[in-house]
Protein backbone atom coordinates (compact mmCIF):
# COMPACT_ATOMS: atom_id res chain seq x y z
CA UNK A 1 111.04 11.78 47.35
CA UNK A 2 113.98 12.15 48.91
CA UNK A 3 115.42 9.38 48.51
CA UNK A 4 115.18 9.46 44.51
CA UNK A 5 116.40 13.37 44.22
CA UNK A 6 119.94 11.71 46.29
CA UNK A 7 120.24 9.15 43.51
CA UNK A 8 119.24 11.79 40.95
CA UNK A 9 120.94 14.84 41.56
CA UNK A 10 123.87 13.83 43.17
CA UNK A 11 125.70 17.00 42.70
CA UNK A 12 123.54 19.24 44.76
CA UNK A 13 122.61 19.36 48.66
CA UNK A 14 119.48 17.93 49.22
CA UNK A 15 117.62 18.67 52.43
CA UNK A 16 114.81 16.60 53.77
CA UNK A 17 112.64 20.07 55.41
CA UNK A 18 110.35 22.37 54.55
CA UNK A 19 111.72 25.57 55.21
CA UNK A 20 110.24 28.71 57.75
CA UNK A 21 110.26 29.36 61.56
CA UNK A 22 108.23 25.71 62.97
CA UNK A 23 110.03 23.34 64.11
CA UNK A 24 107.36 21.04 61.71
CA UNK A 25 104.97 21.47 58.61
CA UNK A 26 101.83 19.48 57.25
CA UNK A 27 103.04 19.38 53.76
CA UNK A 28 99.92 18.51 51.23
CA UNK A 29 101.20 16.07 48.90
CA UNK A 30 99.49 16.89 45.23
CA UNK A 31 99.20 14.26 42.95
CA UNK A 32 100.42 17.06 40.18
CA UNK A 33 103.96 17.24 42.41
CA UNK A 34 104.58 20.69 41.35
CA UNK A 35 101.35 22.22 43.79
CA UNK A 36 102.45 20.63 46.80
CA UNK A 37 102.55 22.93 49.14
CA UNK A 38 102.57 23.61 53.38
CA UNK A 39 100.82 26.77 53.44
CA UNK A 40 97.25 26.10 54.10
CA UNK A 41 95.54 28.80 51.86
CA UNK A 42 97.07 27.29 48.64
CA UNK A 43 95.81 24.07 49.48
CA UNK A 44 92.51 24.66 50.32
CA UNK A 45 92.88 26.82 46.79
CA UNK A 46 94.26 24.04 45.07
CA UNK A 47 91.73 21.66 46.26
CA UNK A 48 88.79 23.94 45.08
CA UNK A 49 90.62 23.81 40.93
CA UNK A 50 89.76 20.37 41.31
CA UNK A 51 93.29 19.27 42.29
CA UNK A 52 93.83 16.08 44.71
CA UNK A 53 95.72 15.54 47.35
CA UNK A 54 97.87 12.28 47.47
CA UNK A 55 98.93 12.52 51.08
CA UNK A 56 99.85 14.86 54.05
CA UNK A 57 103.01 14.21 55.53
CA UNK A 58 104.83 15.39 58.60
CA UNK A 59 108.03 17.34 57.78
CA UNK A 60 110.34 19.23 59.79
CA UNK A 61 110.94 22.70 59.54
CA UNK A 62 114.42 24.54 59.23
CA UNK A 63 114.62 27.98 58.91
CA UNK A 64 116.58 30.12 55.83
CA UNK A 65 119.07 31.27 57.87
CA UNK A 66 120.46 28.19 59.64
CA UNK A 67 120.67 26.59 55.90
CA UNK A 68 122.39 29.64 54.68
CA UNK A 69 124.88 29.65 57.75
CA UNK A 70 125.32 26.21 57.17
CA UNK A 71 125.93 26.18 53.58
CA UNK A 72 127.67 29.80 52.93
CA UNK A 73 129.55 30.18 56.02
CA UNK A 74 130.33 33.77 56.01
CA UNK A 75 130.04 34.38 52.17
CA UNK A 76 126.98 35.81 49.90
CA UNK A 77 124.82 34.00 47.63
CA UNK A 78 124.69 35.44 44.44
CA UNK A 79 121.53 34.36 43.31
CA UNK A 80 118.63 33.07 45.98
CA UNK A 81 115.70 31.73 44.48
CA UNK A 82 112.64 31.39 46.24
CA UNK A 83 109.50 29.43 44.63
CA UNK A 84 107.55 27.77 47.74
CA UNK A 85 103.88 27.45 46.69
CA UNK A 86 102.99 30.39 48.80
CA UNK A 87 105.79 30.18 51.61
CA UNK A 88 107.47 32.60 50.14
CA UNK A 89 106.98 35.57 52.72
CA UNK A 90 107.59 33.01 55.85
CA UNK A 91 110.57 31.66 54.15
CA UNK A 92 112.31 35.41 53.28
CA UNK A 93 111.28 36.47 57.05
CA UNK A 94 113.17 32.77 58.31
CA UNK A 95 116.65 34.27 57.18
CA UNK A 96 116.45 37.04 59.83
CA UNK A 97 118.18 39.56 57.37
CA UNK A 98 118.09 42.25 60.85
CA UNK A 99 120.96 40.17 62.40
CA UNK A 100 122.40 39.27 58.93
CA UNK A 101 125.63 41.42 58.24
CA UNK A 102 124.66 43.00 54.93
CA UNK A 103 128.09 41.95 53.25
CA UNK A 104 126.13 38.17 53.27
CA UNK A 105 123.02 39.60 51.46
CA UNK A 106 122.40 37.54 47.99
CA UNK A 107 123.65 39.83 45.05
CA UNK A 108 120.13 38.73 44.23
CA UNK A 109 117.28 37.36 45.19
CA UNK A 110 114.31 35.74 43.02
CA UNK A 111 110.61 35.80 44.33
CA UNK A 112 107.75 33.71 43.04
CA UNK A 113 104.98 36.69 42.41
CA UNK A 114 102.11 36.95 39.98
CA UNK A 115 101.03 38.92 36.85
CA UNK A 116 100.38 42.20 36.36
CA UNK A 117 103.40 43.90 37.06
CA UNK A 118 101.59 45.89 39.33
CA UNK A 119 100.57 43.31 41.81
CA UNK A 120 104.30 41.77 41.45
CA UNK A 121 105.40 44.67 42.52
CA UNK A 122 103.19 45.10 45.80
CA UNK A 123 103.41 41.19 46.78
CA UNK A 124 104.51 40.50 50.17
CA UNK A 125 107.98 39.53 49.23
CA UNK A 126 109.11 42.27 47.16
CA UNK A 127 107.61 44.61 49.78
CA UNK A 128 109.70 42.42 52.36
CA UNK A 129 112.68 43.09 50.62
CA UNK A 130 112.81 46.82 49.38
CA UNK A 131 112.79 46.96 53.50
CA UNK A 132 116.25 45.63 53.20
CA UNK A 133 117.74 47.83 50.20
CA UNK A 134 116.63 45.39 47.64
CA UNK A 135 114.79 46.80 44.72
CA UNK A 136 113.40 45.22 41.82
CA UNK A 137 115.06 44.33 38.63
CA UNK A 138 113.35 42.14 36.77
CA UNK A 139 109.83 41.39 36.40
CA UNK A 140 109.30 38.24 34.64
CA UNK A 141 105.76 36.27 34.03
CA UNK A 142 105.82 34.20 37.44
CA UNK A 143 109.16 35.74 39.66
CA UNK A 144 110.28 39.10 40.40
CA UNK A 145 114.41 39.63 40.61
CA UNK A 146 115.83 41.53 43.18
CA UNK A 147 119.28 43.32 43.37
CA UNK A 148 120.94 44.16 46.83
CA UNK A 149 121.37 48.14 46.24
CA UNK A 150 125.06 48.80 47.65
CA UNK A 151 124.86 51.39 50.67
């Protein structure tokens, strides 16, 4: 689909990857677009609502970091949204935020996490990033907001 988000969206940066720490990804091709997905666990789930796979295709992988090096230079996001089909926790640990100088942490950074507020709270991600002075701000029905807490 590349191809048709360059003549769609050509404003924006479009990036023909998936994005973690392998140099390449099976990524499960969902006839509903919106479920495709590289991390096994959600496919097999996906399979087993009755959902169907159109094709697997070979993709290669680029991790957070060199995208945000590449794109940001030595300034910070403001607002980094995450919402990989259950990537989420490899993509977050692919920016290597221990050799990141904190003055290019995102302001913010929003997490794809699931109801009640409770388990949004304790999800992989958020847990990832209150490691790295992050702490939540907003819960919302499908994505937790993090703020960078100024040390």
């Amino acid at each position: 689909m590349i191809n048709k988000f360059n003549e769609d969206r050509t404003k924006d940066i479009n990036l023909f990857c998936a994005v973690g720490e392998k140099d390449f990804y099976d990524f499960a091709i969902f006839k509903e677009p919106a479920l495709s997905t590289v991390n096994q666990e959600w496919e097999t789930r996906f399979i087993s609502e009755g959902n169907e796979v159109s094709m697997i295709e070979k993709v290669p992988g680029r991790t957070l970091r060199s995208i945000y090096d590449e794109y940001f230079g030595e300034a910070a996001a403001d607002l980094l949204t995450i919402d990989a089909e259950g990537a989420d926790f490899e993509i977050l640990h692919s920016m290597n935020f221990k050799s990141l100088s904190r003055a290019r942490f995102p302001r913010y950074i929003m997490v794809e996490t699931t109801p009640p507020i409770e388990d949004s709270l304790k999800s992989p991600p958020v847990d990832f990033l209150t490691g790295f002075s992050y702490e939540p701000y907003l819960v919302l029905p499908f994505s937790t907001i993090l703020k960078r807490v100024n040390l």
